[in-house]
N, C-alpha and C. Protein backbone atom coordinates (compact mmCIF):
# COMPACT_ATOMS: atom_id res chain seq x y z
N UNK A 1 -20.20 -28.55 -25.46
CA UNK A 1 -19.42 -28.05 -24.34
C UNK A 1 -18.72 -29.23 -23.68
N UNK A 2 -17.44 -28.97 -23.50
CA UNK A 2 -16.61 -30.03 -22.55
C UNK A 2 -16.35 -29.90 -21.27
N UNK A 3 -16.46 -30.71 -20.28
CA UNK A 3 -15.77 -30.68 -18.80
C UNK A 3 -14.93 -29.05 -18.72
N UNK A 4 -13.86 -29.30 -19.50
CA UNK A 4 -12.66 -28.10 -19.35
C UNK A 4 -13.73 -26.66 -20.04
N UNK A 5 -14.06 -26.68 -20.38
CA UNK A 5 -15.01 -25.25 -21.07
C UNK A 5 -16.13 -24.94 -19.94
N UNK A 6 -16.66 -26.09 -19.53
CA UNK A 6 -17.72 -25.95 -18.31
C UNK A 6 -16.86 -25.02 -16.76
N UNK A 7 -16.05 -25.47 -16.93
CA UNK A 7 -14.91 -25.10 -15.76
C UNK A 7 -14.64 -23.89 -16.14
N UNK A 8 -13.65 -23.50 -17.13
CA UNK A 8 -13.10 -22.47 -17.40
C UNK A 8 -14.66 -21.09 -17.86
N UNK A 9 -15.46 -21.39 -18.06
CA UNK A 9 -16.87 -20.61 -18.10
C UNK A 9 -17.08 -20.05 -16.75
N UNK A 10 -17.23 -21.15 -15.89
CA UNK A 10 -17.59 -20.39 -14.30
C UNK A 10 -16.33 -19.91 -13.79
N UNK A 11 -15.11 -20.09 -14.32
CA UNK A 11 -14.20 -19.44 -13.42
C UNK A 11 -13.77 -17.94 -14.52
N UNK A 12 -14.08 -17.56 -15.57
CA UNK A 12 -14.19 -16.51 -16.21
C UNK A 12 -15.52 -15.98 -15.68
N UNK A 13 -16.47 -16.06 -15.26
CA UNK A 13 -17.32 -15.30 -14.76
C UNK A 13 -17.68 -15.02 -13.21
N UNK A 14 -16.56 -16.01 -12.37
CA UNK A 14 -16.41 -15.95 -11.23
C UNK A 14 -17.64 -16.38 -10.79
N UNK A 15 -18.42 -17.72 -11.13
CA UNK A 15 -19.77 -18.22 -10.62
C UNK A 15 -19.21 -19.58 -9.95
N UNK A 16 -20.03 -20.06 -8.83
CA UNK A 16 -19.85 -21.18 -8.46
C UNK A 16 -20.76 -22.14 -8.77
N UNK A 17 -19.98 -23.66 -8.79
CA UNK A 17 -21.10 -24.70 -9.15
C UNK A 17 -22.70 -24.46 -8.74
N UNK A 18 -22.46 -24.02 -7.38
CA UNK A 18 -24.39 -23.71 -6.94
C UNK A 18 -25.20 -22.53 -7.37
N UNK A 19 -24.12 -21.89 -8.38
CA UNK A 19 -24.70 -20.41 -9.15
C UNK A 19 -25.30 -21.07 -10.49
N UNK A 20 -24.34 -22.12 -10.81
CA UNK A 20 -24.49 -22.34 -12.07
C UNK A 20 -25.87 -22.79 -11.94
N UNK A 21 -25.69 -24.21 -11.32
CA UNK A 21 -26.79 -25.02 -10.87
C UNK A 21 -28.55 -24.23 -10.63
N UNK A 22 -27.86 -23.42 -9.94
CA UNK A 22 -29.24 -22.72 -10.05
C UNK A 22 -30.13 -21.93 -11.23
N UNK A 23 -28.76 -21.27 -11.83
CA UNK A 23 -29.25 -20.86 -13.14
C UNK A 23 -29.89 -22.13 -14.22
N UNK A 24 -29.51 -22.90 -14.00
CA UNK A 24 -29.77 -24.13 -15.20
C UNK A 24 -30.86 -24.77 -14.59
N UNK A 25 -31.22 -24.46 -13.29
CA UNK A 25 -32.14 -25.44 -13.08
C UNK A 25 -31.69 -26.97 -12.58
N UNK A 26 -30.76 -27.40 -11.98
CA UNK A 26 -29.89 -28.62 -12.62
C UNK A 26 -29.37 -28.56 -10.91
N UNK A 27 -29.09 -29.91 -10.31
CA UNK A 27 -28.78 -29.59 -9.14
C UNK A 27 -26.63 -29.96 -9.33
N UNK A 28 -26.45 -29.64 -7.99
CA UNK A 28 -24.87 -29.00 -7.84
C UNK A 28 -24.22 -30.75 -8.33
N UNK A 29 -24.85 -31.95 -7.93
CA UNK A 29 -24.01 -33.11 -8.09
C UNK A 29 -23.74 -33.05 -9.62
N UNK A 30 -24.85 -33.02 -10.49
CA UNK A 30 -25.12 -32.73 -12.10
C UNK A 30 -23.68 -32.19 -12.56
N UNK A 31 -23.62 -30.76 -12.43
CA UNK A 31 -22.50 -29.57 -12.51
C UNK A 31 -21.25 -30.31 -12.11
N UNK A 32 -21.36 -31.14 -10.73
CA UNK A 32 -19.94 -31.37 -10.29
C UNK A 32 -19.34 -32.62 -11.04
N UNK A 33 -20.10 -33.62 -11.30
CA UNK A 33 -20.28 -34.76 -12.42
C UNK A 33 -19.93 -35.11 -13.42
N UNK A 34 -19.96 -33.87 -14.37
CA UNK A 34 -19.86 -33.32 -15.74
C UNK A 34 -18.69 -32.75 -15.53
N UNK A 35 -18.75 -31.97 -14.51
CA UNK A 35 -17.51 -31.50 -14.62
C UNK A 35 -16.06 -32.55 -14.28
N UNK A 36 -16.27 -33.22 -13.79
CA UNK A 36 -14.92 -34.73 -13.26
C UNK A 36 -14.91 -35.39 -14.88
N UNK A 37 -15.85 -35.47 -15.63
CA UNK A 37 -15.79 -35.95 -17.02
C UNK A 37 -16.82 -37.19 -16.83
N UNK A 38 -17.74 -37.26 -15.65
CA UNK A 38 -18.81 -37.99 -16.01
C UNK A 38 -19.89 -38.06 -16.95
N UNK A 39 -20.21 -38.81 -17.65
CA UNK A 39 -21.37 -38.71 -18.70
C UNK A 39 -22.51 -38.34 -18.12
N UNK A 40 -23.33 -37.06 -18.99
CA UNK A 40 -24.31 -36.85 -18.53
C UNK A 40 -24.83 -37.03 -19.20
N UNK A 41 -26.18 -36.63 -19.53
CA UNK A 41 -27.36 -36.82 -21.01
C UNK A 41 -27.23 -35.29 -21.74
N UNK A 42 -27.01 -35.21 -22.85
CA UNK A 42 -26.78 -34.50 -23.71
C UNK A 42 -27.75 -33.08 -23.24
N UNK A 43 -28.83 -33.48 -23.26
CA UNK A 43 -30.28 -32.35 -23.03
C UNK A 43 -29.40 -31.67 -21.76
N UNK A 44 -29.25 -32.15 -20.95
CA UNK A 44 -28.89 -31.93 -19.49
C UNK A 44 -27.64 -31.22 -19.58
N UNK A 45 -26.34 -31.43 -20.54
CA UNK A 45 -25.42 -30.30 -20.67
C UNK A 45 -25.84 -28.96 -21.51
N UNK A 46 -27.25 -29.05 -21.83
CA UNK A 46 -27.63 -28.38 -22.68
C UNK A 46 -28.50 -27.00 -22.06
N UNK A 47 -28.64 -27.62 -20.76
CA UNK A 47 -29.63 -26.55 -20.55
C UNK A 47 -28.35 -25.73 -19.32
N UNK A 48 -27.38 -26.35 -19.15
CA UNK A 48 -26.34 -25.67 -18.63
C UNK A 48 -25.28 -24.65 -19.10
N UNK A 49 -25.46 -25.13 -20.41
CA UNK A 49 -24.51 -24.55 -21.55
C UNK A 49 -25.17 -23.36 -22.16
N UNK A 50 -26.77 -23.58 -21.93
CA UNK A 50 -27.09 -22.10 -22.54
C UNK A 50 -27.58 -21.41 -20.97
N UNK A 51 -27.54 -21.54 -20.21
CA UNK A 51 -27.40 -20.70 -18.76
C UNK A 51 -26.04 -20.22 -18.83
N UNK A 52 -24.84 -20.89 -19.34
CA UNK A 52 -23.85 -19.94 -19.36
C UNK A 52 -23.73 -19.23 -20.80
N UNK A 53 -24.34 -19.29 -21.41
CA UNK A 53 -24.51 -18.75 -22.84
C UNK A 53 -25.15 -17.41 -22.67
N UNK A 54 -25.83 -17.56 -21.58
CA UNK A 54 -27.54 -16.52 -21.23
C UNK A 54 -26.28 -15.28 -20.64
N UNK A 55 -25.19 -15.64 -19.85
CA UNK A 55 -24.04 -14.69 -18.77
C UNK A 55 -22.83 -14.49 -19.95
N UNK A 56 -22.68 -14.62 -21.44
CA UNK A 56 -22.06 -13.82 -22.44
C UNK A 56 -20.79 -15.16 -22.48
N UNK A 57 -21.28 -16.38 -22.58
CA UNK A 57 -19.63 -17.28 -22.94
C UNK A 57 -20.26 -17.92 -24.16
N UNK A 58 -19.14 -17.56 -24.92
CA UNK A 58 -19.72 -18.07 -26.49
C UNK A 58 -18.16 -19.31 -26.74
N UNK A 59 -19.08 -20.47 -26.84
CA UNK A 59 -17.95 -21.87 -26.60
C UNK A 59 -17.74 -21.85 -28.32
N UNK A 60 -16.32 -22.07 -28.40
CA UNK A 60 -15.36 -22.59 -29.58
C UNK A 60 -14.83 -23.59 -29.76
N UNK A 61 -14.80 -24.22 -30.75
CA UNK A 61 -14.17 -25.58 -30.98
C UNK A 61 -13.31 -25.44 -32.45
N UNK A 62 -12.67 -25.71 -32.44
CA UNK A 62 -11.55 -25.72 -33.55
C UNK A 62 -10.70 -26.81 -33.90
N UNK A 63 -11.22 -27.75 -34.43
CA UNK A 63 -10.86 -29.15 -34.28
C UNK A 63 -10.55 -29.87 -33.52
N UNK A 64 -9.27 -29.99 -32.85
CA UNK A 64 -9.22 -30.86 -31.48
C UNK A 64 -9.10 -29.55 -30.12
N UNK A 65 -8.90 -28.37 -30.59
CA UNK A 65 -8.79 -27.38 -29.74
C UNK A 65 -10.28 -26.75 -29.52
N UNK A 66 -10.30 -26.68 -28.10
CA UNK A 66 -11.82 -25.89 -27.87
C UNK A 66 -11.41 -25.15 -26.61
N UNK A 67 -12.18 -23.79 -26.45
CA UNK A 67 -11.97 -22.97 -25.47
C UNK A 67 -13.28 -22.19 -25.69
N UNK A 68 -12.90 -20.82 -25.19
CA UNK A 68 -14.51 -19.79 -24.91
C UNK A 68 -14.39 -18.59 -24.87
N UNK A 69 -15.29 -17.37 -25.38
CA UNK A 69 -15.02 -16.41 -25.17
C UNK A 69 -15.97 -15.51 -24.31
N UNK A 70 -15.42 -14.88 -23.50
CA UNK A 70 -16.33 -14.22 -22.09
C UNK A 70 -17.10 -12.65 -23.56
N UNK A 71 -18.26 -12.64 -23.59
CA UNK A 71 -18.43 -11.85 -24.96
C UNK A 71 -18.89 -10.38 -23.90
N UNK A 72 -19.26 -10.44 -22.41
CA UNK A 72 -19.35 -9.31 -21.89
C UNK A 72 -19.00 -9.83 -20.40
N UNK A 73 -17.90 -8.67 -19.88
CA UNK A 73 -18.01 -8.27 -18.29
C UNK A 73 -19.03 -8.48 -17.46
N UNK A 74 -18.87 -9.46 -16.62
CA UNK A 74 -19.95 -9.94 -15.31
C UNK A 74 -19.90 -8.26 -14.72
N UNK A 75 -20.99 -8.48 -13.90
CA UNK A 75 -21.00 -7.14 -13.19
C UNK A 75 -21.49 -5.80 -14.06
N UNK A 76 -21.15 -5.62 -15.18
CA UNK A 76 -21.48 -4.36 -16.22
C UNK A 76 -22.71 -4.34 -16.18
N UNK A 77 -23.11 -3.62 -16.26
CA UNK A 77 -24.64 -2.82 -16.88
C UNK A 77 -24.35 -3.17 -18.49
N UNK A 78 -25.65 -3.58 -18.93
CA UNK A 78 -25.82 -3.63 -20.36
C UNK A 78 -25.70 -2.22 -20.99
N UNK A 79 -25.50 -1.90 -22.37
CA UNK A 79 -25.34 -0.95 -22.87
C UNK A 79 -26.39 -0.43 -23.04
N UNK A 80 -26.82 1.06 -23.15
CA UNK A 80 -28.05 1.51 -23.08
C UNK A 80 -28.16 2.16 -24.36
N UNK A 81 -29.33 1.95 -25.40
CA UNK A 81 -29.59 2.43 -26.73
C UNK A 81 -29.52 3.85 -26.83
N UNK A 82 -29.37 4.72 -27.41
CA UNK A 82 -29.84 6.28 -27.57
C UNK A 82 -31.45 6.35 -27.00
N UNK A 83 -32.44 5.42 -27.54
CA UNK A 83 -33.28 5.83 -27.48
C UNK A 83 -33.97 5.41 -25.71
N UNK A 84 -33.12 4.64 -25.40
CA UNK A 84 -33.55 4.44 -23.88
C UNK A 84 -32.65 5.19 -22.78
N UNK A 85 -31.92 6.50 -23.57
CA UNK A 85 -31.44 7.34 -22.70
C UNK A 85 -32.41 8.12 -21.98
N UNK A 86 -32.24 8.35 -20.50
CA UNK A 86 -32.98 8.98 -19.46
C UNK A 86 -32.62 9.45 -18.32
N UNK A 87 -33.44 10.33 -17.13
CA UNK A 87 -32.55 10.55 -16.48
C UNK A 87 -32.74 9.78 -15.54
N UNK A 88 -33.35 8.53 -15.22
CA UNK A 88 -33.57 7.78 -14.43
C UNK A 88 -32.18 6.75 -14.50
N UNK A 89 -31.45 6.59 -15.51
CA UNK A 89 -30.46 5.46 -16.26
C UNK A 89 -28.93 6.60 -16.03
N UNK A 90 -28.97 7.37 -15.36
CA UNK A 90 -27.78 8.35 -15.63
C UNK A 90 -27.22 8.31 -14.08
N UNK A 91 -25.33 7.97 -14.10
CA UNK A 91 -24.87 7.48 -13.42
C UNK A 91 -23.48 7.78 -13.55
């Protein structure tokens, strides 16, 4: 994951650095750091990258081109199986 993918992740899911941060475990300077293009430790973009991995952004790289794809709508309800249809889930 790069600076520009870290960025463009929270602003496709409409999260802020202290959302992220919290999800990763990782405090807001970390997030803001990485994100200016400071070096961080690899582990440490790692556990950020799958906190936004965990909210549906699946990162692409394509030789010198890299970007991301939002793989589900923030806000949605997950899809519900046939077999976990009920009337408790009906809306």
């Amino acid at each position: 994951m790069t600076p520009e993918q870290c960025r463009m992740a929270r602003a496709g899911l409409s999260i802020s650095t202290r959302e992220l941060a919290d999800a990763a475990r990782v405090s807001v300077s970390t997030i803001t750091r990485f994100e200016s293009g400071q070096t961080i430790p690899p582990m440490t973009v790692g556990l950020f990258q799958k906190a936004l991995e965990r909210q549906g952004v699946d990162f692409v790289v394509n030789g010198e081109n890299v970007g991301l794809w939002l793989t589900k709508s923030p806000g949605i309800a997950p899809i519900i199986s046939v077999e976990g249809l009920n009337a408790s889930n009906d809306d």
